[in-house]
C-alpha atoms as a PDB file:
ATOM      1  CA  UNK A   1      21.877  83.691 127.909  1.00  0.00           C
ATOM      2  CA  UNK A   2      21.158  82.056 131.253  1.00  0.00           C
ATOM      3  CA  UNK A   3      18.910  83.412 134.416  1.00  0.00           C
ATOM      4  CA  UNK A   4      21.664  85.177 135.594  1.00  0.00           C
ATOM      5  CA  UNK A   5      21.246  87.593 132.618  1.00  0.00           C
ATOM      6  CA  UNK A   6      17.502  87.531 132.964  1.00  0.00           C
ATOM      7  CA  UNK A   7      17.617  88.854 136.181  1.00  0.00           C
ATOM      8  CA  UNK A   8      20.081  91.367 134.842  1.00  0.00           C
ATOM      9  CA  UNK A   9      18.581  92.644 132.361  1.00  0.00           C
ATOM     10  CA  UNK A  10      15.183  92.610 134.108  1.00  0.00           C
ATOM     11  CA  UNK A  11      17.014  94.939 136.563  1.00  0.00           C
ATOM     12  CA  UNK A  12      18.345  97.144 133.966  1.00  0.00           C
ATOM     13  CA  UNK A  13      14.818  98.074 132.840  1.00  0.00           C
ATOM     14  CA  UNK A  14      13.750  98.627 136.956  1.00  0.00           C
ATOM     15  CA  UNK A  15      16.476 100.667 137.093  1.00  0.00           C
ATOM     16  CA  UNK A  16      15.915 103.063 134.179  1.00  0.00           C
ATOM     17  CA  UNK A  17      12.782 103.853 135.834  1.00  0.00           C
ATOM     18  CA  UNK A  18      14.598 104.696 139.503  1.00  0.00           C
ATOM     19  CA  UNK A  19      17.597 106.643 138.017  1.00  0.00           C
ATOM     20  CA  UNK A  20      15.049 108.602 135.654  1.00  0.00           C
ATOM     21  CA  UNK A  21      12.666 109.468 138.301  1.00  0.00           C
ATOM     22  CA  UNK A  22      15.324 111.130 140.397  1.00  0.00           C
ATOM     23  CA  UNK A  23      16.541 112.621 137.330  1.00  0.00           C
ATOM     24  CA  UNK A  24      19.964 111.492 138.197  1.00  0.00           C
ATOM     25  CA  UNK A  25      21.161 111.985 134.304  1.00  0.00           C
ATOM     26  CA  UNK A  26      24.920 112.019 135.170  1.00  0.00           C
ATOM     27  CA  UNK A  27      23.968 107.970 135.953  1.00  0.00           C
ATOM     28  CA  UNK A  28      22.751 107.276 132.070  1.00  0.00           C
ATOM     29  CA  UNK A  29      25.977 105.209 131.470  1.00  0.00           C
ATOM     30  CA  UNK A  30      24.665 102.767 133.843  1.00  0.00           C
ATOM     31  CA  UNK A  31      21.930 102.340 131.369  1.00  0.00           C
ATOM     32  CA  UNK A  32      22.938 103.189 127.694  1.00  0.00           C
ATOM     33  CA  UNK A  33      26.206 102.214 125.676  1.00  0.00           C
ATOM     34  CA  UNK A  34      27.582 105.305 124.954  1.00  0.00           C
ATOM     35  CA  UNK A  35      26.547 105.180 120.893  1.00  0.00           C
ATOM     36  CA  UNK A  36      23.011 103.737 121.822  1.00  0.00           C
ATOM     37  CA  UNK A  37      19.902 105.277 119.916  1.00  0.00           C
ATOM     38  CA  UNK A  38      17.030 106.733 121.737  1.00  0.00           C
ATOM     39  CA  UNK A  39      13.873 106.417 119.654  1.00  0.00           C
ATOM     40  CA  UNK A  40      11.094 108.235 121.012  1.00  0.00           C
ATOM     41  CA  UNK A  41       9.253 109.403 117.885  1.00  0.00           C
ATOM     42  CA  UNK A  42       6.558 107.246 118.933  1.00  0.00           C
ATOM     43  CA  UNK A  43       5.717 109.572 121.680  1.00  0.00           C
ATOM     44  CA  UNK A  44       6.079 112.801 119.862  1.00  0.00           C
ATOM     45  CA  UNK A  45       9.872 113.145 120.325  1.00  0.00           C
ATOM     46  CA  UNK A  46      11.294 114.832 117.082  1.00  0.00           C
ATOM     47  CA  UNK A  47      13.609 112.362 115.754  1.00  0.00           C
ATOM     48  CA  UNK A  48      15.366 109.650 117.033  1.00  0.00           C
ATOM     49  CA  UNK A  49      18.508 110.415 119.223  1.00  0.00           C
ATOM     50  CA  UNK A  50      22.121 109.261 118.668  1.00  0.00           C
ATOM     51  CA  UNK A  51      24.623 108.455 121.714  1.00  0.00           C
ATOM     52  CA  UNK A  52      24.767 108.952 125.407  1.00  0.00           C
ATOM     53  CA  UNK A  53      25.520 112.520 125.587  1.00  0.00           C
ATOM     54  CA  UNK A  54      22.293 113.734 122.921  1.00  0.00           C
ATOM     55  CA  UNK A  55      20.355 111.188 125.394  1.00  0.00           C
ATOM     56  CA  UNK A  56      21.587 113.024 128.252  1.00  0.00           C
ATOM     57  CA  UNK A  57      20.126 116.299 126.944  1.00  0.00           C
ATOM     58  CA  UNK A  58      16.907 115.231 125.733  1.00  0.00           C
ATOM     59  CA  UNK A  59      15.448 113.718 129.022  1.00  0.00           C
ATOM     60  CA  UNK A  60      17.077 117.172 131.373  1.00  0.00           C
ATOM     61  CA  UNK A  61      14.606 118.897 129.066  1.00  0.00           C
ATOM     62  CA  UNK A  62      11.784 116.505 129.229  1.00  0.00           C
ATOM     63  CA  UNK A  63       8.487 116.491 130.683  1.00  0.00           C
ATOM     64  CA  UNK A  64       8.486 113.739 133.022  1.00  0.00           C
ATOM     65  CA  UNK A  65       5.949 111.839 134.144  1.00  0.00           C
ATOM     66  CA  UNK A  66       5.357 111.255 138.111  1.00  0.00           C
ATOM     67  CA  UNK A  67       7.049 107.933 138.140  1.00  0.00           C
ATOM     68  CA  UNK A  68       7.835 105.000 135.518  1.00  0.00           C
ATOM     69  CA  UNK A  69       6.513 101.451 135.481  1.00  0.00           C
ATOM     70  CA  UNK A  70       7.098  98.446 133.619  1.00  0.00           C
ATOM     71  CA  UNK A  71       5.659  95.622 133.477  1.00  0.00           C
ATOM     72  CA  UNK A  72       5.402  92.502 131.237  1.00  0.00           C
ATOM     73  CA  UNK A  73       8.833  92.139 130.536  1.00  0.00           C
ATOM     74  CA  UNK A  74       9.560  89.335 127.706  1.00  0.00           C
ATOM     75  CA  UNK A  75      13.315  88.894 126.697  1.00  0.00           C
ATOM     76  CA  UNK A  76      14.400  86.775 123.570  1.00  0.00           C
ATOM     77  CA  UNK A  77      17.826  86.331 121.291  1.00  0.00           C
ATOM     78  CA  UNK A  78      16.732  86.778 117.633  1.00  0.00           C
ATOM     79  CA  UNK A  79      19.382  87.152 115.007  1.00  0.00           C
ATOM     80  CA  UNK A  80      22.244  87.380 117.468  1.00  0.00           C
ATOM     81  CA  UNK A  81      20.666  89.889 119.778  1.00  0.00           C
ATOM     82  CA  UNK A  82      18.879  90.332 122.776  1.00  0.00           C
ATOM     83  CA  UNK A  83      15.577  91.777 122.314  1.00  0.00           C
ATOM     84  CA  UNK A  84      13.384  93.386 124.951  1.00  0.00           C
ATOM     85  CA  UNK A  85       9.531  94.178 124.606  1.00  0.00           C
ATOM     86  CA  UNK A  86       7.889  95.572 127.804  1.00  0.00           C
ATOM     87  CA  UNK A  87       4.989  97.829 128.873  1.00  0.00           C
ATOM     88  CA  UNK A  88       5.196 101.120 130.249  1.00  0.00           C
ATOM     89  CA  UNK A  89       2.669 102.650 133.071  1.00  0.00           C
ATOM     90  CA  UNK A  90       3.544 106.528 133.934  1.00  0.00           C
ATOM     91  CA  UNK A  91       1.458 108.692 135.718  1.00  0.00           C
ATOM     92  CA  UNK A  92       1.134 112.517 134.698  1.00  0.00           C
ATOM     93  CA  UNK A  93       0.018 113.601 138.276  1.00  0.00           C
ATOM     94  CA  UNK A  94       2.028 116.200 139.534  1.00  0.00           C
ATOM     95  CA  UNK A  95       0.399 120.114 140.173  1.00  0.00           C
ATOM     96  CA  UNK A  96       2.160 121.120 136.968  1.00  0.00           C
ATOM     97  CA  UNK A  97       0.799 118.373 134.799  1.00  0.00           C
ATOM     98  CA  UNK A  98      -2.230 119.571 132.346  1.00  0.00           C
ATOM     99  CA  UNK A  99      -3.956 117.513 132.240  1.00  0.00           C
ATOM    100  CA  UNK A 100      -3.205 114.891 134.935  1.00  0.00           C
ATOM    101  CA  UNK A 101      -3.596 111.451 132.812  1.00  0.00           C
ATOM    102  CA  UNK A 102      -2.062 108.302 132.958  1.00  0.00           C
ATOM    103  CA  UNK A 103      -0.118 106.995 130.164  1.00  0.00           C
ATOM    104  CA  UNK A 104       0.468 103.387 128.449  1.00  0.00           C
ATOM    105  CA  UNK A 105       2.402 101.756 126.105  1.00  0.00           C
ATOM    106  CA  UNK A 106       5.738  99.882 124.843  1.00  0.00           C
ATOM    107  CA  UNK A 107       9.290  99.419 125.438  1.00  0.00           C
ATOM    108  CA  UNK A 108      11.130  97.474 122.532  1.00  0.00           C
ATOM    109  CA  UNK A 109      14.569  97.370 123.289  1.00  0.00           C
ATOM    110  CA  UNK A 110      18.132  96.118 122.095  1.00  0.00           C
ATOM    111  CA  UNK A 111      20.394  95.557 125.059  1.00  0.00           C
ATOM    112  CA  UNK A 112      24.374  94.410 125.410  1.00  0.00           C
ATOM    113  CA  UNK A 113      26.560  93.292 127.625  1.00  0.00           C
ATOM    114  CA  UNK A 114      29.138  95.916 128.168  1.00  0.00           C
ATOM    115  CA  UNK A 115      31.858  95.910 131.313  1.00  0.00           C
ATOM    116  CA  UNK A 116      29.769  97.185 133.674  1.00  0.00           C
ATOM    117  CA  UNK A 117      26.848  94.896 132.897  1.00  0.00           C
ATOM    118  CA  UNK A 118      23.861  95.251 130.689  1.00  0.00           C
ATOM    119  CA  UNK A 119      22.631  98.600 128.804  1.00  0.00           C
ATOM    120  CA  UNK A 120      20.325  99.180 126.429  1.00  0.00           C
ATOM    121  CA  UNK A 121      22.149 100.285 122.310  1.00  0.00           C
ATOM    122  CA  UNK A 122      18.620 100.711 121.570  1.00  0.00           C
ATOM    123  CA  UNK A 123      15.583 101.764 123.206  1.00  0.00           C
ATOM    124  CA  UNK A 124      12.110 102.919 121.345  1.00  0.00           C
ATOM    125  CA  UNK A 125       9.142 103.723 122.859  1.00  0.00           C
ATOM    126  CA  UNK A 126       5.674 104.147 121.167  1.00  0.00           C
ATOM    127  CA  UNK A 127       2.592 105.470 123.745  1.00  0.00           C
ATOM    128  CA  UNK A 128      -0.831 102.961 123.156  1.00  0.00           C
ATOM    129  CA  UNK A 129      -2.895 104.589 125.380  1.00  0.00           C
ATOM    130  CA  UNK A 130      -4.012 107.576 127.403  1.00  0.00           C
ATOM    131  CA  UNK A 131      -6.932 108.013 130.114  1.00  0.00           C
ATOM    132  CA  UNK A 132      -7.080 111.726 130.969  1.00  0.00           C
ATOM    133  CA  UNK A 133     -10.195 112.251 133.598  1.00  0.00           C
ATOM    134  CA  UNK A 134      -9.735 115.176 134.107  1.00  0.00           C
ATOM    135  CA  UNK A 135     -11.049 115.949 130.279  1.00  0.00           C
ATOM    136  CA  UNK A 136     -14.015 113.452 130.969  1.00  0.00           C
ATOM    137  CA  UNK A 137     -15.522 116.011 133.962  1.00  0.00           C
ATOM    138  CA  UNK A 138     -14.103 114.046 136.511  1.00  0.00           C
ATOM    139  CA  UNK A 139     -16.384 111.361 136.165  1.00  0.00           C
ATOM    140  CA  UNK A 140     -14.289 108.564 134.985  1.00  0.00           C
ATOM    141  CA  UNK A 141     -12.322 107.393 138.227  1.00  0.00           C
ATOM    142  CA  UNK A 142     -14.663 107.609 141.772  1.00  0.00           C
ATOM    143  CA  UNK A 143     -13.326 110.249 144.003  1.00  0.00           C
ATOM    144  CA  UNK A 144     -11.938 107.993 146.602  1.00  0.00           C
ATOM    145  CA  UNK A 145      -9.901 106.502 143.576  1.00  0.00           C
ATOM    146  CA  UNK A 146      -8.139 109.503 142.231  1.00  0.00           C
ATOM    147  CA  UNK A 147      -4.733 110.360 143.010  1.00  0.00           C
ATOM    148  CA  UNK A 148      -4.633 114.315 142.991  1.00  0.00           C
END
């Protein structure tokens, strides 16, 4: 793996976040090989999801967050494949969001080189944290710091 790929894959995981936020789901082959596994049991998915297609269906019913970061992106080969571990910001803001919170945790991932670049055969997520101030009265973020 050279910096070339770094870059890559680093872009891979920037783009997940742009093609999900315009929920532009006919563009999930850009990210996922078409037998990846989606496991999102650690935020209260029911089970883990099998190829590109179940993938597909899962996140068109979803309730998305307001956008998706990530941050702290750390890539290494272990056992003859490339591993991924990232965190996740996503921000539950939007009018139909109850309650409004923001949302933390981590990405591990499995990615590949396919033809048409990088995707991810495996991607898990599992939520760490949650600040909801909207439960606290309000009184957790100054008004001139909140969002909504």
């Amino acid at each position: 793996m050279d910096a070339l790929d770094l870059i890559e894959i680093h872009q891979l995981l920037n783009q997940y976040g742009h093609i999900v936020d315009a929920q532009e789901w006919d563009r999930f082959d850009e990210l996922f090989l078409a037998d990846a596994v989606l496991d999102y049991t650690g935020v209260r998915a029911p089970a883990p999801l099998h190829g590109l297609e179940a993938i597909k269906a899962y996140f068109r019913d979803a309730n998305h967050p307001s956008a998706h970061h990530v941050t702290n992106i750390v890539v290494t080969e272990q056992d003859g494949e490339v591993r991924v571990h990232s965190k996740f910001l996503a921000p539950y803001t939007r009018p139909s969001h109850d309650p409004r919170r923001w949302y933390g945790g981590d990405y591990e991932d499995i990615v590949a080189r396919a033809p048409g670049g990088w995707r991810f055969a495996r991607r898990a997520c599992t939520a760490r944290w949650l600040l909801t101030p909207e439960l606290a009265g309000g009184d957790a973020i100054p008004e001139h710091r909140r969002t909504w």
